[in-house]
N, C-alpha and C. Protein backbone atom coordinates (compact mmCIF):
# COMPACT_ATOMS: atom_id res chain seq x y z
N UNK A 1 -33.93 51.86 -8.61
CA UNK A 1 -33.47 50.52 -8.56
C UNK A 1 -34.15 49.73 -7.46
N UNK A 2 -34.43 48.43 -7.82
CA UNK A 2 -35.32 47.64 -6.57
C UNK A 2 -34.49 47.05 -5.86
N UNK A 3 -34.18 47.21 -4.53
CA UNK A 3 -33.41 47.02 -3.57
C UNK A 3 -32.90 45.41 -3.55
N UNK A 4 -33.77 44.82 -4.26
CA UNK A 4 -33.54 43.15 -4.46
C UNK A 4 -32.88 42.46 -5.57
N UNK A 5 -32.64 43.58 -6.06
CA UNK A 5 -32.25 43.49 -7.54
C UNK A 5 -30.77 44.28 -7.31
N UNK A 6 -30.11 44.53 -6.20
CA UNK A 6 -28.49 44.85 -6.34
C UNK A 6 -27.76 44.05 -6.36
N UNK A 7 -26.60 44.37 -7.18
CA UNK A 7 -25.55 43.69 -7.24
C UNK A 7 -24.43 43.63 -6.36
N UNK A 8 -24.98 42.48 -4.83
CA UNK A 8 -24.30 42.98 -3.67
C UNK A 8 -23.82 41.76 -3.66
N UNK A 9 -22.58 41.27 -3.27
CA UNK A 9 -22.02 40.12 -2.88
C UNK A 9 -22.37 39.52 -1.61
N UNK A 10 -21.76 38.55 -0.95
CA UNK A 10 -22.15 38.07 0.54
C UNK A 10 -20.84 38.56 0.93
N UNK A 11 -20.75 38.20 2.55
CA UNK A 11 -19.76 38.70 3.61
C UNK A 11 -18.42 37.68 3.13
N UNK A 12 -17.31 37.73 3.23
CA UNK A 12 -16.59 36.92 2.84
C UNK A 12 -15.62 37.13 4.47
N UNK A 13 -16.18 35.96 4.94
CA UNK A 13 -15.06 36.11 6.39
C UNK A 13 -13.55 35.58 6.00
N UNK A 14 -12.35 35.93 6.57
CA UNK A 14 -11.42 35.65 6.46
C UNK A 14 -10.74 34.23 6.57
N UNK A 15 -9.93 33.90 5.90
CA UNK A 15 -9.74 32.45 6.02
C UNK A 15 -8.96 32.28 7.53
N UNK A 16 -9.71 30.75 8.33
CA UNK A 16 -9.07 31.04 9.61
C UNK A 16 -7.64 30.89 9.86
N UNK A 17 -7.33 31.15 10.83
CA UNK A 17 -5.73 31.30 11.13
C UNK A 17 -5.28 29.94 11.41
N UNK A 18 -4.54 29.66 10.41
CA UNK A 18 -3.72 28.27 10.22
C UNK A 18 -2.66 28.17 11.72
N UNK A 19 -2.27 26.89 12.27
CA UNK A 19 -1.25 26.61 13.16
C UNK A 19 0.35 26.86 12.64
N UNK A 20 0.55 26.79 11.60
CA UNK A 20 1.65 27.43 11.00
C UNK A 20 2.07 28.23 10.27
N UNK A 21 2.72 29.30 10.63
CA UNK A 21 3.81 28.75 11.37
C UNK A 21 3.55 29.36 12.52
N UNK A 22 4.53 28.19 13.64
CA UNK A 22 4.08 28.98 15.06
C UNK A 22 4.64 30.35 15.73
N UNK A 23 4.15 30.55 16.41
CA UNK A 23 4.36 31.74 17.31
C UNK A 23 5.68 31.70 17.63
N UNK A 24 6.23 32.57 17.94
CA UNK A 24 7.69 32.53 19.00
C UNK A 24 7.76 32.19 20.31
N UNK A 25 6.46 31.98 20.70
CA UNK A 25 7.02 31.71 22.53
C UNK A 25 5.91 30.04 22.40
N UNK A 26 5.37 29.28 20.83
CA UNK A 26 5.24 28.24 21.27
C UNK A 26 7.51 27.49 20.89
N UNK A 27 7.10 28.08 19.82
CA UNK A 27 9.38 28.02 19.86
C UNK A 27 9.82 27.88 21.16
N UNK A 28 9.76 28.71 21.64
CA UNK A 28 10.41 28.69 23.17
C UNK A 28 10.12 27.64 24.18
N UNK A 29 8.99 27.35 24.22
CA UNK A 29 8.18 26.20 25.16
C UNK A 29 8.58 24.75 24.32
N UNK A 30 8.64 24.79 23.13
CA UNK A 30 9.25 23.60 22.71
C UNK A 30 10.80 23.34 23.02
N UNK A 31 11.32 24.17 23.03
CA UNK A 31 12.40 24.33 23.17
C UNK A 31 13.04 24.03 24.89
N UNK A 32 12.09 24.63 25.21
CA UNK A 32 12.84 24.53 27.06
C UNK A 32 11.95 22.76 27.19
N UNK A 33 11.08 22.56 26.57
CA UNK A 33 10.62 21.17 26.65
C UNK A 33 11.84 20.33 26.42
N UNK A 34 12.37 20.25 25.53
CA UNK A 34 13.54 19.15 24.93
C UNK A 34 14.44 19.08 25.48
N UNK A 35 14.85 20.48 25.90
CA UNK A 35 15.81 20.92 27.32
C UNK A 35 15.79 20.00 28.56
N UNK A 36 14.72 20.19 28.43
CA UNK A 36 13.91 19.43 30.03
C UNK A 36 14.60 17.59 30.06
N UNK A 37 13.75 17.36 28.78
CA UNK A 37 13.57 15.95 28.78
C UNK A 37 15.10 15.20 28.39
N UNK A 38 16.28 16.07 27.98
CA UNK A 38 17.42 15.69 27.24
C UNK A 38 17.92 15.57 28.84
N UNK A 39 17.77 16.92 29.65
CA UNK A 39 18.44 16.88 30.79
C UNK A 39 18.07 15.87 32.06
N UNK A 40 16.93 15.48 31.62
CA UNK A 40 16.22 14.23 32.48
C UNK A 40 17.32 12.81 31.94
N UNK A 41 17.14 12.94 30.77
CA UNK A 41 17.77 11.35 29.69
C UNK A 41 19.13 11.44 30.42
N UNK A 42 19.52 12.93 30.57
CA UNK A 42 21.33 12.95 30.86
C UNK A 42 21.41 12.23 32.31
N UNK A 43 20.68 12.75 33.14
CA UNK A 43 20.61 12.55 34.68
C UNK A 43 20.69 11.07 34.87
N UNK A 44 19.67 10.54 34.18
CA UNK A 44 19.01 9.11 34.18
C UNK A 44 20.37 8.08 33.11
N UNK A 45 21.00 8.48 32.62
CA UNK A 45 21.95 7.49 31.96
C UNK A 45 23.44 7.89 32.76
N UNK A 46 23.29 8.88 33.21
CA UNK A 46 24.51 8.97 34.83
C UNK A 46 24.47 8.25 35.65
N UNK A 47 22.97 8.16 36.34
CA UNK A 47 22.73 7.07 37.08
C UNK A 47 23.25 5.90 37.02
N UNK A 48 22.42 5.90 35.67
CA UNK A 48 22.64 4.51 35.11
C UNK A 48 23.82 3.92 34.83
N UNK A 49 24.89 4.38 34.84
CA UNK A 49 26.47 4.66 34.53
C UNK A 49 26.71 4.14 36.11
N UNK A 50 26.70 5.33 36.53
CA UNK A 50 27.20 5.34 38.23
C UNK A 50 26.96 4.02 38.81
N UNK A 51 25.89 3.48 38.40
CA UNK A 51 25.21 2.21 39.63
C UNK A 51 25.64 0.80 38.91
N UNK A 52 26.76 0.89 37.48
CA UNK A 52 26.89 -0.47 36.63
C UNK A 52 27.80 -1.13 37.58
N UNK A 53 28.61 -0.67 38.54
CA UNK A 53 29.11 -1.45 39.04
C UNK A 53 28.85 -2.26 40.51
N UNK A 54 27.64 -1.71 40.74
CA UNK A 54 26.99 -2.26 41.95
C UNK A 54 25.96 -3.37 41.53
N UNK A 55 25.36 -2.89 39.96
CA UNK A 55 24.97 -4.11 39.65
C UNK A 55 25.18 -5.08 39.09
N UNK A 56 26.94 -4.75 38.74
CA UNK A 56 27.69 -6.10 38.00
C UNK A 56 28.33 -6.92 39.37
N UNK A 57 28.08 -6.31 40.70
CA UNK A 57 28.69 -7.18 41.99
C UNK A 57 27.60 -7.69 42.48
N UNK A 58 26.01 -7.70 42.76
CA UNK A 58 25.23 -7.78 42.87
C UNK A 58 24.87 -9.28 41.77
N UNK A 59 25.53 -9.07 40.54
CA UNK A 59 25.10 -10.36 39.40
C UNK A 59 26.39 -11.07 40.03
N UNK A 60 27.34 -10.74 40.71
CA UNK A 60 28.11 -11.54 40.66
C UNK A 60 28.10 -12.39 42.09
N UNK A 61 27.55 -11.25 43.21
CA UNK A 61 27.32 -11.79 44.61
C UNK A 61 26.11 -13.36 43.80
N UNK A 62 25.22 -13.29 43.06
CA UNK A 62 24.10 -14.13 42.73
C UNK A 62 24.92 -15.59 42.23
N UNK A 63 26.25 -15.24 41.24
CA UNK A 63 26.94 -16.20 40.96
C UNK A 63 27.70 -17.07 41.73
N UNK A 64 28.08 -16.24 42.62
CA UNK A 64 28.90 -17.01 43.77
C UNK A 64 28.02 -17.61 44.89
N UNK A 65 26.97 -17.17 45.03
CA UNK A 65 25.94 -18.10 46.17
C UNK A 65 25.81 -19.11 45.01
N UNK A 66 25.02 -19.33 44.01
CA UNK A 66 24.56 -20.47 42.99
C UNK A 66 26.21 -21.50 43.13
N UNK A 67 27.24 -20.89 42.95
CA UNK A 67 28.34 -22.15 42.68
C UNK A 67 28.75 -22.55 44.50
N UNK A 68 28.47 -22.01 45.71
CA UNK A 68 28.32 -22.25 46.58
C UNK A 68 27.48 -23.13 46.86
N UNK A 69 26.08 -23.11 46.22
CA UNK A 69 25.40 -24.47 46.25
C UNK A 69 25.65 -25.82 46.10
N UNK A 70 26.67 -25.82 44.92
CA UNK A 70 26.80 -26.60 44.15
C UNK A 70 28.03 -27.47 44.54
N UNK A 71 29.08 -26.39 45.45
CA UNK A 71 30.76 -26.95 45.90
C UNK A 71 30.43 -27.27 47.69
N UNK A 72 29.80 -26.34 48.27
CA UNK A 72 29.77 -26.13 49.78
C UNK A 72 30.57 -25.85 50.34
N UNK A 73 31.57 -25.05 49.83
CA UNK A 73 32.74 -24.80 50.51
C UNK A 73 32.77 -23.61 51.17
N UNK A 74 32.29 -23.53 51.99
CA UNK A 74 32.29 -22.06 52.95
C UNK A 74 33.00 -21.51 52.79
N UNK A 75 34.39 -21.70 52.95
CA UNK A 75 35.84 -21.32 53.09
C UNK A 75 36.19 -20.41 51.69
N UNK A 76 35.58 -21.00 50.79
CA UNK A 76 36.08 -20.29 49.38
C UNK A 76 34.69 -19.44 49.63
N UNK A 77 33.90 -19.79 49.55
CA UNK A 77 32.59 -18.70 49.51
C UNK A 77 33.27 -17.43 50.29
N UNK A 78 33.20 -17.21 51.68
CA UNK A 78 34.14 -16.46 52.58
C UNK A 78 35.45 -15.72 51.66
N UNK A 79 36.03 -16.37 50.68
CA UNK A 79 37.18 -15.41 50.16
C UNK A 79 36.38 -15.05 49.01
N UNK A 80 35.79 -15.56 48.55
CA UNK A 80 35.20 -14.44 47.10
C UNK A 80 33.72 -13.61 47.63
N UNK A 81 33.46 -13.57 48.44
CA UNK A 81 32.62 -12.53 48.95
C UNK A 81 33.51 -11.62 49.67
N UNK A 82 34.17 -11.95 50.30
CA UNK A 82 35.51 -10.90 51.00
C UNK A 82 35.98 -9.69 49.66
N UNK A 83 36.30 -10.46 48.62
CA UNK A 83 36.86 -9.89 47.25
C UNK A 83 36.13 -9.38 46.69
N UNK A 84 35.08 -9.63 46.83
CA UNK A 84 33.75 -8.48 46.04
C UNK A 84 33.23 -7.39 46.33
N UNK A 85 33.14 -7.86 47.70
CA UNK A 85 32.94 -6.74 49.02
C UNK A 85 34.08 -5.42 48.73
N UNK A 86 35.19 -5.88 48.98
CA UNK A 86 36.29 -5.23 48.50
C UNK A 86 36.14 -4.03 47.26
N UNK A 87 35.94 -5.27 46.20
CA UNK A 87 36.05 -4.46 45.13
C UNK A 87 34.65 -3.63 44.74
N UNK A 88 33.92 -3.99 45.06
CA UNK A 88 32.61 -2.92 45.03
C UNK A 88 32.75 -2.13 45.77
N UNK A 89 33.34 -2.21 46.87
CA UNK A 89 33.40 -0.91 47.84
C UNK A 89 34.98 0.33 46.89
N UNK A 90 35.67 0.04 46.56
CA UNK A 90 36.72 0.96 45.80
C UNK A 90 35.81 1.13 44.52
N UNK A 91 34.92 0.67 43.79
CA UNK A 91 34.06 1.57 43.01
C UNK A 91 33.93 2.73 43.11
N UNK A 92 33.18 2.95 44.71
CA UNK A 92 32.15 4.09 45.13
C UNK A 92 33.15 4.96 45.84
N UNK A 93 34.32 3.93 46.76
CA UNK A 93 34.54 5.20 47.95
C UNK A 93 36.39 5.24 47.14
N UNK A 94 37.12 6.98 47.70
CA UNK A 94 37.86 7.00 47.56
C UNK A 94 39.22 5.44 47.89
N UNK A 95 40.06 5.12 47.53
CA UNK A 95 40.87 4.21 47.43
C UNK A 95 41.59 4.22 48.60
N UNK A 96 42.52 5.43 48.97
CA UNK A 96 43.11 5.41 50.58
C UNK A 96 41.88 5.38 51.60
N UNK A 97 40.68 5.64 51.44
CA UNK A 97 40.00 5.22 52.50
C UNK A 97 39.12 4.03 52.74
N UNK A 98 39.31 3.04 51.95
CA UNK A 98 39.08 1.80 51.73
C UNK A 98 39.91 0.48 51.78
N UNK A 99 40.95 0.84 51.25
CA UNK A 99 41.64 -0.24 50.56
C UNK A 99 42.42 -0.65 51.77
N UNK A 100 42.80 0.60 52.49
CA UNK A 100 44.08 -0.76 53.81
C UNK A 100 42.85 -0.56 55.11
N UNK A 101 41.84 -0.74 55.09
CA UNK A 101 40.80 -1.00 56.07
C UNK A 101 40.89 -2.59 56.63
N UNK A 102 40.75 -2.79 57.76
CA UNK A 102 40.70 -4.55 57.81
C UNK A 102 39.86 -4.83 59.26
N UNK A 103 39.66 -5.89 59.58
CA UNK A 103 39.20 -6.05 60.82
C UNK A 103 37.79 -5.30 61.46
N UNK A 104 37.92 -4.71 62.36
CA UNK A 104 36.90 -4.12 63.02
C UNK A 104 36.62 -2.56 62.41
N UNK A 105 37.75 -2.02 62.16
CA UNK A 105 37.55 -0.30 61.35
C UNK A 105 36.54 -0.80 59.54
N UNK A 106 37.22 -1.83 59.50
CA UNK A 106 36.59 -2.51 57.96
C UNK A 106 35.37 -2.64 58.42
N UNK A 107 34.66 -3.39 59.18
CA UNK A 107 33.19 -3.78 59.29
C UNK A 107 32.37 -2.07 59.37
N UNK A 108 32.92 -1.71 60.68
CA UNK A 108 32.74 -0.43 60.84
C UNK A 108 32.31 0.14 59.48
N UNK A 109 33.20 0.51 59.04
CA UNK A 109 32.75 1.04 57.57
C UNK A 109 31.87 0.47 56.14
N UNK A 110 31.79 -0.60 56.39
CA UNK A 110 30.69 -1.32 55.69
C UNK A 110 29.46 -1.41 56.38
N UNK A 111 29.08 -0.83 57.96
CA UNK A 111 28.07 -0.75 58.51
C UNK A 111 27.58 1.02 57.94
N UNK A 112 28.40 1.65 57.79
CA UNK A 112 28.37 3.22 57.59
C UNK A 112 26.74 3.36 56.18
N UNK A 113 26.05 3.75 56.95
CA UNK A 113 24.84 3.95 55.55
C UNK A 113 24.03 3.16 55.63
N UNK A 114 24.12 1.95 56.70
CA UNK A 114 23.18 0.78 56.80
C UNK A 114 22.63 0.89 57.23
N UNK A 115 20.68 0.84 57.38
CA UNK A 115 19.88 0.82 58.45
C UNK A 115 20.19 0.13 59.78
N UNK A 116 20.93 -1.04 59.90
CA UNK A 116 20.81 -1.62 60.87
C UNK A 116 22.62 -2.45 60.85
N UNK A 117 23.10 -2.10 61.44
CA UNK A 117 24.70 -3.46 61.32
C UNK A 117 24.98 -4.41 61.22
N UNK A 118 24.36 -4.25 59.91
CA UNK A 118 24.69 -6.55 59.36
C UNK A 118 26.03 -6.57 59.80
N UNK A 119 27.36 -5.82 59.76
CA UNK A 119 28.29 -6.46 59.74
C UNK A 119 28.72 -6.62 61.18
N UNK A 120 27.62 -5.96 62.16
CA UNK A 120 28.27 -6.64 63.61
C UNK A 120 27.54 -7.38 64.14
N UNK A 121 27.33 -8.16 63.07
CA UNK A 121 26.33 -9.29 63.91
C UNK A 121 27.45 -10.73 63.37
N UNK A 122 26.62 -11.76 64.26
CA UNK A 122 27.45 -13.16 63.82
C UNK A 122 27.98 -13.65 62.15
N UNK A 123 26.63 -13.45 61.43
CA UNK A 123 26.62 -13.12 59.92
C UNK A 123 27.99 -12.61 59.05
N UNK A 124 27.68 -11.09 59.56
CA UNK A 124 28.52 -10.35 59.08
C UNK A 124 30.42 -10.50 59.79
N UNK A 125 30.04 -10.76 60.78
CA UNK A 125 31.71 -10.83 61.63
C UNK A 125 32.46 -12.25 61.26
N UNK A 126 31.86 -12.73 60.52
CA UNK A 126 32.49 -14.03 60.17
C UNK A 126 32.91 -13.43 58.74
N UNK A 127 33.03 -12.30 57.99
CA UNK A 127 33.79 -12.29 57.12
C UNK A 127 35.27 -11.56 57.22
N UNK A 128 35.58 -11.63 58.36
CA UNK A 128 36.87 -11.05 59.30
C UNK A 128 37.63 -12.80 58.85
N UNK A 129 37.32 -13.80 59.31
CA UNK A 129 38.23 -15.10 60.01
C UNK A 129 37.32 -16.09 58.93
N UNK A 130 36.68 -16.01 58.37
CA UNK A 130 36.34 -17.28 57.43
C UNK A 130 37.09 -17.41 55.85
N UNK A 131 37.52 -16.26 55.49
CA UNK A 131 38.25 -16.48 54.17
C UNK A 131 40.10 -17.63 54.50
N UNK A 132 40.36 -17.07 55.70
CA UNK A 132 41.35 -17.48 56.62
C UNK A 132 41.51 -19.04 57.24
N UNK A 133 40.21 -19.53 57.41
CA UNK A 133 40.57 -20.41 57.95
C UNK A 133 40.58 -21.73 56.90
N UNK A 134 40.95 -22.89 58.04
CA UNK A 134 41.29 -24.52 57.47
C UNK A 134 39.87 -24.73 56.60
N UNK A 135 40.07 -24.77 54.86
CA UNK A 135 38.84 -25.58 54.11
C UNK A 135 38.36 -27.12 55.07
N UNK A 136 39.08 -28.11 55.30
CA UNK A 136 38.62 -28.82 56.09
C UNK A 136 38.29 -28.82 57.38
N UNK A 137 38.34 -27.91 57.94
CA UNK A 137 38.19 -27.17 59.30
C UNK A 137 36.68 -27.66 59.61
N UNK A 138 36.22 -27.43 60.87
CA UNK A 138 34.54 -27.32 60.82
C UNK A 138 34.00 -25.53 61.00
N UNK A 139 33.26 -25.75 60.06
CA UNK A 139 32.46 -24.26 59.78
C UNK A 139 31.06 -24.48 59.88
N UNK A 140 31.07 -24.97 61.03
CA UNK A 140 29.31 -25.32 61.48
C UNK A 140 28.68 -24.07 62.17
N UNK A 141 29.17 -23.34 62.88
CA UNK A 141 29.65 -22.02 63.47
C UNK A 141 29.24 -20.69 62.71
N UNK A 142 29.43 -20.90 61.34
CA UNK A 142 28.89 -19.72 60.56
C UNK A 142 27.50 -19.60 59.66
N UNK A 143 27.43 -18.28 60.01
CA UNK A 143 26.12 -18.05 59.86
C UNK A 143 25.91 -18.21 57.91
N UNK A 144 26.02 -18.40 57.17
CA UNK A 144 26.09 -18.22 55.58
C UNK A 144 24.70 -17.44 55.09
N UNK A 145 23.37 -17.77 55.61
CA UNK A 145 22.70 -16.93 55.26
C UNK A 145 22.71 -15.38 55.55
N UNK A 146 23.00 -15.13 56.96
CA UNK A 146 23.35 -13.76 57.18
C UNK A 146 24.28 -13.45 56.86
N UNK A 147 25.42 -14.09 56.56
CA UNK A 147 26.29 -13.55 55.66
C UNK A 147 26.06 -12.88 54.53
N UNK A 148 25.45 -13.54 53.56
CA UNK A 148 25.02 -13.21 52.47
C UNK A 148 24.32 -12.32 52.25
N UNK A 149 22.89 -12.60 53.28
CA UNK A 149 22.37 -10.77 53.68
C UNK A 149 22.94 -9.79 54.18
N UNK A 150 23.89 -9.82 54.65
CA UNK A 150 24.58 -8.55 55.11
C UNK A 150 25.31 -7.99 53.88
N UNK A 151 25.93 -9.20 52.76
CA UNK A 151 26.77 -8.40 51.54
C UNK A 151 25.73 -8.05 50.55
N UNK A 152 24.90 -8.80 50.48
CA UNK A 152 23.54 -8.25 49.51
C UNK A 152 23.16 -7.12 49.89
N UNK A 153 22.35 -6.71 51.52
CA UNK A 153 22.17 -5.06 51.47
C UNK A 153 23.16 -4.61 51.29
N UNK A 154 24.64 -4.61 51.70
CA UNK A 154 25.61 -3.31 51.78
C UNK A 154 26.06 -3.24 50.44
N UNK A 155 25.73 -4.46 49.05
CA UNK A 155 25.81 -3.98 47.75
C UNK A 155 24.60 -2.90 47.24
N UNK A 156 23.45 -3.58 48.02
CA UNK A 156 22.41 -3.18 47.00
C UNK A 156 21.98 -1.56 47.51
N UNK A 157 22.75 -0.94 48.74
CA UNK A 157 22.26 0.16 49.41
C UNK A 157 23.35 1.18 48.76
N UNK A 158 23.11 2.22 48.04
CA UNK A 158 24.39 3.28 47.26
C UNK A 158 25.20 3.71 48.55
N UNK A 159 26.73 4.24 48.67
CA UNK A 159 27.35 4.39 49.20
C UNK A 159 26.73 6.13 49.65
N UNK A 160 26.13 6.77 50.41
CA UNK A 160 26.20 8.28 50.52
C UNK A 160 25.18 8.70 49.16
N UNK A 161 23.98 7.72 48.92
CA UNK A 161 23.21 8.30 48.24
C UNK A 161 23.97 7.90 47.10
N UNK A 162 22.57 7.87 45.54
CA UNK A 162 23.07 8.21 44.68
C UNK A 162 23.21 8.94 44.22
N UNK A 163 23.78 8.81 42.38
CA UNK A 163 23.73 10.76 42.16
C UNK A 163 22.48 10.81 40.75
C-alpha cells in the first residue's frame, strides 16, 4: 500500500471547554460577592435611616433662618431654634439625659463632640435668655450669625459618631 494513499483521518482536537456551567468555587465567589454588596446596601440605608432626622432639622434650621429674614424677629427666631435644638438632640441621645437639661449643664452638653464651643461663646449663650425675653425689647446685643453657626455645626456634627 502507498503510504499516501491511506485512509487516515486528521487530528480532531476536542471541542473547547465552554464557561458553562460554572465551577463551584466561581458559585461561591459569586455568592460571598452579593453577600458583600447586600451587606454594604444594608449598612448604607441604616445610615441613611439613622441621619433622616438630622437632616429633616438641618432643612428645617434652613427654613427658619429664610422666614427670619423675612419677619426679623430675633425673639421668635431664639424660640424655634431653642425647639429644634431640643428636638434633634432627643433623636440621637437617650431622653432622661437630655430632656430636663437647661442652662449651663444644657450648653455644656451641646458643646460635647464639638471641635471647638460654639455654645460658650456670645453666639451660642444667647440661646439660654433670648427665647425669654421682651419681642420689643432691644436685641442689638445678640450675636444671630453665630448663633446660627453654632446650631448648624451641632446639627450637622453626628452625636458620638455615626453608625
Amino acid at each position: 500500500m502507498d503510504p499516501t494513499q491511506l485512509p487516515l483521518r486528521d487530528l480532531h482536537l476536542p471541542d473547547p471547554v465552554g464557561w458553562w456551567p460554572l465551577a463551584p468555587g466561581w458559585w461561591i465567589l459569586i455568592a460571598l460577592t452579593l453577600l458583600g454588596i447586600g451587606w454594604m446596601l444594608l449598612r448604607a440605608y441604616r445610615r441613611w435611616q439613622f441621619n433622616a432626622p438630622r437632616r429633616y432639622a438641618i432643612r428645617t434650621l434652613a427654613a427658619v433662618e429664610a422666614e427670619y429674614l423675612s419677619h426679623r424677629d430675633i425673639v421668635r427666631l431664639g424660640q424655634q431654634v431653642s425647639e429644634l435644638l431640643r428636638r434633634g438632640m432627643l433623636a440621637y441621645a437617650p431622653r432622661d439625659e437630655v430632656a430636663g437639661l437647661t442652662g449651663e449643664n444644657w450648653l455644656m452638653w451641646l458643646d460635647c463632640g464639638l471641635p471647638v464651643p460654639y455654645f460658650h461663646t456670645d453666639g451660642g449663650k444667647s440661646l439660654l435668655e433670648l427665647p425669654y425675653r421682651n419681642p420689643e425689647g432691644d436685641c442689638s446685643d445678640v450675636d444671630v450669625n453665630a448663633l446660627l453657626a453654632a446650631v448648624k455645626m451641632r446639627l450637622s456634627i453626628p452625636l458620638g459618631g455615626a453608625r
